[in-house]
N, C-alpha and C. Protein backbone atom coordinates (compact mmCIF):
# COMPACT_ATOMS: atom_id res chain seq x y z
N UNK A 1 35.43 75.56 -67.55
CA UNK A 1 35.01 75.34 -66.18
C UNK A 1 33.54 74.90 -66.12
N UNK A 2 32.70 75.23 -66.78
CA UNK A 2 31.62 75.05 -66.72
C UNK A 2 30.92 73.80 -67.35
N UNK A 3 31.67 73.33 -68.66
CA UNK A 3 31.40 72.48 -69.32
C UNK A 3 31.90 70.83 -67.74
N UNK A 4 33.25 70.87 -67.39
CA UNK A 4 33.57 69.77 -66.82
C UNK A 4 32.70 70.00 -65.23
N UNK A 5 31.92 70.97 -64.93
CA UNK A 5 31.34 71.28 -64.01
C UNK A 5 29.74 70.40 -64.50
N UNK A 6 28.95 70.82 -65.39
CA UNK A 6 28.30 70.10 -66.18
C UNK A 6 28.43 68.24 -66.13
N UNK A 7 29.40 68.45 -66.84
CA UNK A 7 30.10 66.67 -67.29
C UNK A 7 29.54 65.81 -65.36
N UNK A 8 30.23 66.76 -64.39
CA UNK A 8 30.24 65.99 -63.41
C UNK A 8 29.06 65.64 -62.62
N UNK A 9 28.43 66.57 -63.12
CA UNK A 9 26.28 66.33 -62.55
C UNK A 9 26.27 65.29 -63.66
N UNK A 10 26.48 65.38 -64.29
CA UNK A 10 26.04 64.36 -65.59
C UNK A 10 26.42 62.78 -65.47
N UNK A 11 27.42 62.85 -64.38
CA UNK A 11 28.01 61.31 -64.22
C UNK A 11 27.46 61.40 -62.71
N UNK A 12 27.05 62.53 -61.80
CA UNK A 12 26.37 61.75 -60.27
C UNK A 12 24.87 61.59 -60.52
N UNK A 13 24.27 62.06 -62.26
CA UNK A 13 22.90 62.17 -61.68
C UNK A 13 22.71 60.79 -63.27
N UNK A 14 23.70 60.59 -63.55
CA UNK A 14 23.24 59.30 -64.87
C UNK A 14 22.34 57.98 -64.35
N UNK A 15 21.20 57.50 -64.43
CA UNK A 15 20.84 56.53 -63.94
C UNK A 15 20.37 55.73 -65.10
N UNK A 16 21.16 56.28 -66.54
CA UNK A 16 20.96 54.61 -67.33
C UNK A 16 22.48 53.96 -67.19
N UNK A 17 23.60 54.71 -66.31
CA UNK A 17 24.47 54.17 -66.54
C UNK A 17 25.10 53.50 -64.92
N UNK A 18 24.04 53.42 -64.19
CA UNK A 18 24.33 53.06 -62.26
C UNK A 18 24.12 51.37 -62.63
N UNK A 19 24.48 50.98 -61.59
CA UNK A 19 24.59 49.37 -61.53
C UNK A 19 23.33 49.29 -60.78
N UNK A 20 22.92 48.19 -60.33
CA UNK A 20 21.58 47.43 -59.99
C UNK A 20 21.45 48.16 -58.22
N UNK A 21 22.93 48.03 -57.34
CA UNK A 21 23.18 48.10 -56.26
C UNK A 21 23.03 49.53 -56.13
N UNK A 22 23.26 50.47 -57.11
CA UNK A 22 23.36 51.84 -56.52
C UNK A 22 21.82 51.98 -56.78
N UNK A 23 21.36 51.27 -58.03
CA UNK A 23 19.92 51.80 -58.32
C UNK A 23 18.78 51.34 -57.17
N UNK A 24 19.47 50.25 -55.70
CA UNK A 24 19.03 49.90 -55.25
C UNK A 24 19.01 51.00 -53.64
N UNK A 25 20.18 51.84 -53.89
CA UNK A 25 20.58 52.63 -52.96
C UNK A 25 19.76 53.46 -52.93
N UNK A 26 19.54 53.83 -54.05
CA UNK A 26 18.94 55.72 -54.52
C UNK A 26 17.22 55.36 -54.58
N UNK A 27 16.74 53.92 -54.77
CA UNK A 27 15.59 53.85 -54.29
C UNK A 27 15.50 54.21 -53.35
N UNK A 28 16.20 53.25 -52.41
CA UNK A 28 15.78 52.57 -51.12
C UNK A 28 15.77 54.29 -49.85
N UNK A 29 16.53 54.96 -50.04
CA UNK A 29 17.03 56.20 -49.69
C UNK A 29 16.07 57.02 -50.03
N UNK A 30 16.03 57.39 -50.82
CA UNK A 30 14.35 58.22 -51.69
C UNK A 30 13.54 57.76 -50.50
N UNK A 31 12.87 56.48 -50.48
CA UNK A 31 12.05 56.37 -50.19
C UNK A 31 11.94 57.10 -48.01
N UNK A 32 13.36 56.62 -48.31
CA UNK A 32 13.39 56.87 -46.33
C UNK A 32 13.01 58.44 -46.49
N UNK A 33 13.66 59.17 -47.33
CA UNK A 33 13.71 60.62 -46.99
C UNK A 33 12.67 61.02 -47.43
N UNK A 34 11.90 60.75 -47.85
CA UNK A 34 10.18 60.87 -48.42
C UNK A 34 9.15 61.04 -47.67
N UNK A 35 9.98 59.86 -46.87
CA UNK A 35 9.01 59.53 -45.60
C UNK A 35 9.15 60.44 -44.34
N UNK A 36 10.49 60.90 -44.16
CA UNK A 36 10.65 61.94 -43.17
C UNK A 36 10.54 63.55 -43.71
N UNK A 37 10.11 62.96 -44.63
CA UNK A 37 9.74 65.12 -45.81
C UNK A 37 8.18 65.10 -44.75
N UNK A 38 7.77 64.28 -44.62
CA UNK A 38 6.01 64.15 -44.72
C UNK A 38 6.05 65.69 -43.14
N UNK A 39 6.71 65.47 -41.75
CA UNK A 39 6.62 66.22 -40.78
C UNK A 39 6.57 67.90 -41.07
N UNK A 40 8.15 67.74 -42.14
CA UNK A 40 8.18 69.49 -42.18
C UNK A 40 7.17 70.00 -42.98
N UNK A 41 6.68 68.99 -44.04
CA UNK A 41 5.54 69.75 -45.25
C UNK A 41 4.70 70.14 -44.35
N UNK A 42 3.97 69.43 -43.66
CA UNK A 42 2.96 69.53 -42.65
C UNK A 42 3.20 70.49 -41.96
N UNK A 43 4.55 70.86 -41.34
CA UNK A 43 4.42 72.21 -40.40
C UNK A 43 4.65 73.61 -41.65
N UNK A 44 5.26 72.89 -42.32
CA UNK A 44 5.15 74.58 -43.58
C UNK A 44 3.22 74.85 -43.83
N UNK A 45 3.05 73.98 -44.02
CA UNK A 45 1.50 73.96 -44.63
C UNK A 45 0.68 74.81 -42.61
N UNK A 46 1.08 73.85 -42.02
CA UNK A 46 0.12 74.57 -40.35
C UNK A 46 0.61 76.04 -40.23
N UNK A 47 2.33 76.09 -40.50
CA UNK A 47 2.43 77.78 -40.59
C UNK A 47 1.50 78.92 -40.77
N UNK A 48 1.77 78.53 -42.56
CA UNK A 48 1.36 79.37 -43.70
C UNK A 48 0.10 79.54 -43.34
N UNK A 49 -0.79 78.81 -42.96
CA UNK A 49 -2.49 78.84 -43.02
C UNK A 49 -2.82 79.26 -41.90
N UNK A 50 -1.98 78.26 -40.53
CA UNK A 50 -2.86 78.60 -39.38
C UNK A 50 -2.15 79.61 -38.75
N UNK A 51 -1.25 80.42 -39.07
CA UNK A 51 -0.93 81.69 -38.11
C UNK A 51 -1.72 83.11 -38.88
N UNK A 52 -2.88 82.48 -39.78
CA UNK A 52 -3.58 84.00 -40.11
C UNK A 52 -4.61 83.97 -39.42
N UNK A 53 -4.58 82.98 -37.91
CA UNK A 53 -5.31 83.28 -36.70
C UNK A 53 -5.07 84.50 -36.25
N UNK A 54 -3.69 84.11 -35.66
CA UNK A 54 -3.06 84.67 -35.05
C UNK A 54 -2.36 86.23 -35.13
N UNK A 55 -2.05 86.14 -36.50
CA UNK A 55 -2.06 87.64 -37.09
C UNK A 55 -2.16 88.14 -38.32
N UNK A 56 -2.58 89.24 -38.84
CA UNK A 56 -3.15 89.52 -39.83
C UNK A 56 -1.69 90.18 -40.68
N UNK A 57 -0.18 90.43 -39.77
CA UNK A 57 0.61 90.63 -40.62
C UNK A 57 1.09 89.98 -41.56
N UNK A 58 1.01 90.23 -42.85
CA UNK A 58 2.04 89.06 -43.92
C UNK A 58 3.41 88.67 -43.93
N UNK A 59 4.12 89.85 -43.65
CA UNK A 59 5.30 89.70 -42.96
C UNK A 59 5.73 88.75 -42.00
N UNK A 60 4.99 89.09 -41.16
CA UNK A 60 5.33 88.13 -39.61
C UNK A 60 4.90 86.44 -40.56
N UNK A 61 3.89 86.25 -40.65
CA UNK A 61 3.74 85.39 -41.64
C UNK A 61 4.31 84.40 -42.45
N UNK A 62 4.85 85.43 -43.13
CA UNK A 62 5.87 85.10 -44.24
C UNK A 62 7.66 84.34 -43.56
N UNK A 63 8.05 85.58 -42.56
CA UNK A 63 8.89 85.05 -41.68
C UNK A 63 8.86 83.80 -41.13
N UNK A 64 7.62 83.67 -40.57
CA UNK A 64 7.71 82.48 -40.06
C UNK A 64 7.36 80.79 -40.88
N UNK A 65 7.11 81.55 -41.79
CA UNK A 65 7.12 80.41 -43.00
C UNK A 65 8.22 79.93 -43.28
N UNK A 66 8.80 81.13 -43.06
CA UNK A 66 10.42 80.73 -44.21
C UNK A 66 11.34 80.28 -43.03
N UNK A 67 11.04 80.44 -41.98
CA UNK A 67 11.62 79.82 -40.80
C UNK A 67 11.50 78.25 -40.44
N UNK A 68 10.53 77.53 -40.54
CA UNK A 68 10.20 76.26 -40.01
C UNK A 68 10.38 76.03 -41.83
N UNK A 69 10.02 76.36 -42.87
CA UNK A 69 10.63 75.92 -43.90
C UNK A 69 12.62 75.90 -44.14
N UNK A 70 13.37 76.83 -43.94
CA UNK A 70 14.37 76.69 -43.23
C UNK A 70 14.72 75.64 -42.48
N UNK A 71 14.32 75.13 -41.16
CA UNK A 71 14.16 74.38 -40.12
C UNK A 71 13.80 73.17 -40.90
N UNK A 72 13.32 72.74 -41.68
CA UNK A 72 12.62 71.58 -42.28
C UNK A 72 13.61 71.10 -43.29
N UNK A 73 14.44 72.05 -43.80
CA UNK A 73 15.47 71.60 -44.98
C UNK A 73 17.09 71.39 -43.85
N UNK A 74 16.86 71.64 -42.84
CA UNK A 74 17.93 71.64 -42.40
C UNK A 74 17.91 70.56 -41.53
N UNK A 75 16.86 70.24 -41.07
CA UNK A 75 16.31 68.84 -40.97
C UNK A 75 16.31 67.53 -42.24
N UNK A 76 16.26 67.58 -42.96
CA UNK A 76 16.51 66.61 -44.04
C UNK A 76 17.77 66.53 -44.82
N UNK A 77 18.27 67.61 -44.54
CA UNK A 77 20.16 67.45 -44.99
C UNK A 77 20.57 66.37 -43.92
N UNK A 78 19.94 66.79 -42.52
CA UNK A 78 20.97 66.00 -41.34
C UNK A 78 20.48 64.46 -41.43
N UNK A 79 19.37 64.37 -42.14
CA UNK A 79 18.77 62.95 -42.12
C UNK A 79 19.58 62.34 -43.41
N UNK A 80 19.92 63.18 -44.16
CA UNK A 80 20.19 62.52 -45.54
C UNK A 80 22.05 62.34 -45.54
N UNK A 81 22.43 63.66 -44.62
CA UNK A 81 23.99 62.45 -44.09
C UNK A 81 24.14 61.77 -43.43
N UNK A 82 23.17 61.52 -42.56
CA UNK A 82 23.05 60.54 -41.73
C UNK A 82 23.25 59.25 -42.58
N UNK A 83 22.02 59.28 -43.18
CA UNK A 83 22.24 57.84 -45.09
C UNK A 83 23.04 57.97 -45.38
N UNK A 84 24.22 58.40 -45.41
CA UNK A 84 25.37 58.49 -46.20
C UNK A 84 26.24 58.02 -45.33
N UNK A 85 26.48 57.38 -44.51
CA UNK A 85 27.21 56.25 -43.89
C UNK A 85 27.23 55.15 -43.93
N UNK A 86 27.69 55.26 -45.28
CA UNK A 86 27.93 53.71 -45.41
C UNK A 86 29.25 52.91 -45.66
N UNK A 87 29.16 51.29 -44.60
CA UNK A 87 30.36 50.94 -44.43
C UNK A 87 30.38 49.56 -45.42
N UNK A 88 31.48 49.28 -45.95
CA UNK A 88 31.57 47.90 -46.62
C UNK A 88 31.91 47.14 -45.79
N UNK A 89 31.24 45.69 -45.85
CA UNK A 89 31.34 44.77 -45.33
C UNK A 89 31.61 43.70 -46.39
N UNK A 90 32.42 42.66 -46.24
CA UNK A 90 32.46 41.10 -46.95
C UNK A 90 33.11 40.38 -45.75
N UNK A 91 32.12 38.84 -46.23
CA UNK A 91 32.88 37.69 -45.58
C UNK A 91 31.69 36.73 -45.68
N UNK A 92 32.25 35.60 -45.03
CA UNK A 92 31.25 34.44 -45.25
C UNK A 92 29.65 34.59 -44.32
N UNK A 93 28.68 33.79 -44.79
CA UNK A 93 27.45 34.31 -43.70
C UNK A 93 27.73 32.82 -43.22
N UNK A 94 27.58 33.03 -41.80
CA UNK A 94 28.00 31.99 -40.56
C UNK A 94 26.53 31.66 -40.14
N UNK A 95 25.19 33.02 -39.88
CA UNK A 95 23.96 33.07 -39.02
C UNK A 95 23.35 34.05 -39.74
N UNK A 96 21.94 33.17 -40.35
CA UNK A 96 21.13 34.31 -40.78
C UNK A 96 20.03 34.22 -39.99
N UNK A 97 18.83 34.92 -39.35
CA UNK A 97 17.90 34.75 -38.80
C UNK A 97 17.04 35.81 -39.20
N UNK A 98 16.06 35.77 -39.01
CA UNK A 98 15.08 36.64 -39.45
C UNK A 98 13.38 36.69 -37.91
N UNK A 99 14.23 37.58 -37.05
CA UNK A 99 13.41 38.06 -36.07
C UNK A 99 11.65 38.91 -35.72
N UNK A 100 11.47 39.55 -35.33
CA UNK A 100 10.30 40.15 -35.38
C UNK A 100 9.85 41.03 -36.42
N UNK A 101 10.93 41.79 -36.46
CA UNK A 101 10.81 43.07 -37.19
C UNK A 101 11.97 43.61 -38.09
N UNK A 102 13.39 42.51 -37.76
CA UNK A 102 14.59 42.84 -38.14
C UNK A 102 15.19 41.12 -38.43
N UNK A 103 16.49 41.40 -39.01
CA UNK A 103 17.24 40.53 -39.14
C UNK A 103 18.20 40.21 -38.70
N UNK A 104 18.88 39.36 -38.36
CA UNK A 104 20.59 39.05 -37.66
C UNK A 104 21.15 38.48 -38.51
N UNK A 105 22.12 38.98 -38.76
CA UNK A 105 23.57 37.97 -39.76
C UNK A 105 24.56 38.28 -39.29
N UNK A 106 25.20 37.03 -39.51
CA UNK A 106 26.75 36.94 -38.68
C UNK A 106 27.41 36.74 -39.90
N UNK A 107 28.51 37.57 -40.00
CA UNK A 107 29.44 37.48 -41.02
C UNK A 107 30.79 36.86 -40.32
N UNK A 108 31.64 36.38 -41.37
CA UNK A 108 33.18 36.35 -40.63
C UNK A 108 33.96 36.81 -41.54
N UNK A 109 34.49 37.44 -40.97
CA UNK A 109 35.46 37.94 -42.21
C UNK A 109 36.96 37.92 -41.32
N UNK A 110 37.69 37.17 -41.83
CA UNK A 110 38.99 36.95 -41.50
C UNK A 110 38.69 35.99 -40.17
N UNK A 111 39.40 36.67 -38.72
CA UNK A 111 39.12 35.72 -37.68
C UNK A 111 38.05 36.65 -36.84
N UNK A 112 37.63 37.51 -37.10
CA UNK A 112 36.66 37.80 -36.08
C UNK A 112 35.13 38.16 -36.94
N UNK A 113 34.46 37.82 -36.18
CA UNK A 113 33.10 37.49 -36.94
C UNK A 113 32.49 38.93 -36.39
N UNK A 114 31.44 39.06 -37.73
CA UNK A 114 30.66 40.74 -37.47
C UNK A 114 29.09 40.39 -37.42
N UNK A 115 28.81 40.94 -36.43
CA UNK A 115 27.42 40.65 -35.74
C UNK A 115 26.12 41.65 -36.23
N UNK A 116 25.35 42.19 -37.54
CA UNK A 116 24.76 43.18 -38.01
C UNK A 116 23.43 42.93 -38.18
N UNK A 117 22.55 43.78 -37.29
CA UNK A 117 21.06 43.67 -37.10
C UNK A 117 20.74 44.86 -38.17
N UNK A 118 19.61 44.09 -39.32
CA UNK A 118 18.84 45.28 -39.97
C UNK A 118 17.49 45.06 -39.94
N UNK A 119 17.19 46.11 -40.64
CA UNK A 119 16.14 46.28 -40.61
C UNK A 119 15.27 46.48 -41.74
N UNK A 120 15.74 47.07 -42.33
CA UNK A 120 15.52 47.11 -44.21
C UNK A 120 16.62 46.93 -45.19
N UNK A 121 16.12 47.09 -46.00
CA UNK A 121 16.69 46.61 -47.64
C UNK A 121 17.57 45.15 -47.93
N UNK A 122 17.42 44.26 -46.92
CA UNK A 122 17.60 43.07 -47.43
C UNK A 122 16.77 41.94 -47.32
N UNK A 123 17.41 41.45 -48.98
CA UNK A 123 16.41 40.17 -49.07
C UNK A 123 16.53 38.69 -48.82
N UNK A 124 15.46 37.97 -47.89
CA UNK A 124 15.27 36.84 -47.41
C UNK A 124 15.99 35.77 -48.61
N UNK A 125 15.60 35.83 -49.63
CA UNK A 125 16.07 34.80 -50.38
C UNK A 125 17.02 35.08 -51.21
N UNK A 126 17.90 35.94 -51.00
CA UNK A 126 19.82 36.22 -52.12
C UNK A 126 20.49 35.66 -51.19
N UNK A 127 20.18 35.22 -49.69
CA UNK A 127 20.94 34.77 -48.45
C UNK A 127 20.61 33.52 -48.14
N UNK A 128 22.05 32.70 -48.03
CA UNK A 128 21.87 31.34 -47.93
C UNK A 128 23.23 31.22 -46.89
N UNK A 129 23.35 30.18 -45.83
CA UNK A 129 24.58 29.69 -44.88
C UNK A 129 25.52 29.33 -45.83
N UNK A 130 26.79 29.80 -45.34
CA UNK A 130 28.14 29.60 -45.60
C UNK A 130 28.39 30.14 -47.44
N UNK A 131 27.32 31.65 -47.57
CA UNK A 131 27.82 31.96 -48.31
C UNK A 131 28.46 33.31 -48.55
N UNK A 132 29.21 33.34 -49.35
CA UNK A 132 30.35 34.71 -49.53
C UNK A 132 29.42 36.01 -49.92
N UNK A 133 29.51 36.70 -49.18
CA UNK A 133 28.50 38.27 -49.54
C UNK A 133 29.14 39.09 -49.08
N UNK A 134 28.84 40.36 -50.04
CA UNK A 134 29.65 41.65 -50.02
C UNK A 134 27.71 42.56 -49.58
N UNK A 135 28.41 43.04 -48.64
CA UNK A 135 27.17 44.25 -48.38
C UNK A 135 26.97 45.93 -48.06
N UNK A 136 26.72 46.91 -48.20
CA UNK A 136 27.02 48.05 -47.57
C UNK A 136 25.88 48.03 -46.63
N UNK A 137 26.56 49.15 -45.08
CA UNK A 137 25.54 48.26 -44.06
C UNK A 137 25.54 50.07 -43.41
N UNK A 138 24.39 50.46 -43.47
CA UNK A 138 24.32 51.80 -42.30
C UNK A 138 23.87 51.61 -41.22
N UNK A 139 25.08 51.83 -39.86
CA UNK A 139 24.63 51.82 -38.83
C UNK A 139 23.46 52.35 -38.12
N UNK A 140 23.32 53.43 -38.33
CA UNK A 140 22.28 54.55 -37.78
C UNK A 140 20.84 54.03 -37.87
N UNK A 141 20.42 53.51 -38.91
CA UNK A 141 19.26 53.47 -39.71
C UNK A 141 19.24 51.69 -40.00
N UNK A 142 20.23 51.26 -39.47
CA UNK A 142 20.14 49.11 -39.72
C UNK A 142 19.41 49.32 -41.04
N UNK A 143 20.24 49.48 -42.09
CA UNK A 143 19.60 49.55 -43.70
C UNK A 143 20.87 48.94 -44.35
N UNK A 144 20.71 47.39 -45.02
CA UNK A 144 21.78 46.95 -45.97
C UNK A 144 21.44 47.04 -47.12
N UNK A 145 22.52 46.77 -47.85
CA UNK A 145 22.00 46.70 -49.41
C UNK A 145 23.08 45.47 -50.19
N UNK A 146 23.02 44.60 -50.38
CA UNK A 146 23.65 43.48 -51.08
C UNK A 146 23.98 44.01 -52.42
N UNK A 147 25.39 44.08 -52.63
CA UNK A 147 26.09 44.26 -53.65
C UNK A 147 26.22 42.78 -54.48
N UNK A 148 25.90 42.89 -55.75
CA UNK A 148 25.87 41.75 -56.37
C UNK A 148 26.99 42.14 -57.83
């Protein structure tokens, strides 16, 4: 039990053996959730320090450390399934544009064409008109990633 328990961290956490696209996932993801760690560190850190204004118990203290630390991990699970919605997309690119701050591509796939605004992880030049692309696309967060 333990050994094929083992084996199976060993094949979700292998990264000499991930393809280019996942290694592009587990960046790109890192980096979002990195960026939303930055709020709770900050309130663990204002806790811990600045409620020995307020009281001289360690306890109370301590509680409330482990509370907004609590609160902060339970906050970054919900952000990090949130990333984990991801849908496959393929079909031909019909419209690529590249807007203010985001992008538009029109895919078609079969007879009805798919209309997907992002915002990160894709690149200006792997995309060319009327060509065939496979992509995973998260709604929540407009974050693609081009499967190659």
């Amino acid at each position: 039990m333990k050994k094929e328990f083992r084996q199976e961290i060993k094949k979700k956490v292998d990264i000499k053996n991930m393809s280019e696209t996942e290694k592009n996932i587990s960046t790109l993801f890192g980096k979002m959730i990195l960026k939303k760690s930055i709020i709770p560190i900050i309130l663990i850190f204002t806790t811990l320090f600045g409620s020995k204004f307020f009281t001289n118990n360690i306890w109370i203290r301590l509680s409330l450390t482990l509370a907004v630390s609590g609160a902060g991990f339970y906050y970054l699970k919900q952000y990090r399934d949130k990333l984990q919605q991801l849908k496959y997309y393929e079909g031909k690119v019909i419209y690529f544009q590249k807007k203010e701050n985001y992008h538009e591509l029109l895919l078609k796939n079969g007879k009805l064409p798919i209309k997907l605004t992002v915002k990160k992880g894709i690149d200006e030049k792997k995309i060319r008109k009327n060509q065939f692309l496979k992509l995973y696309y998260n709604d929540p967060e407009k974050v693609a990633i081009i499967v190659e």
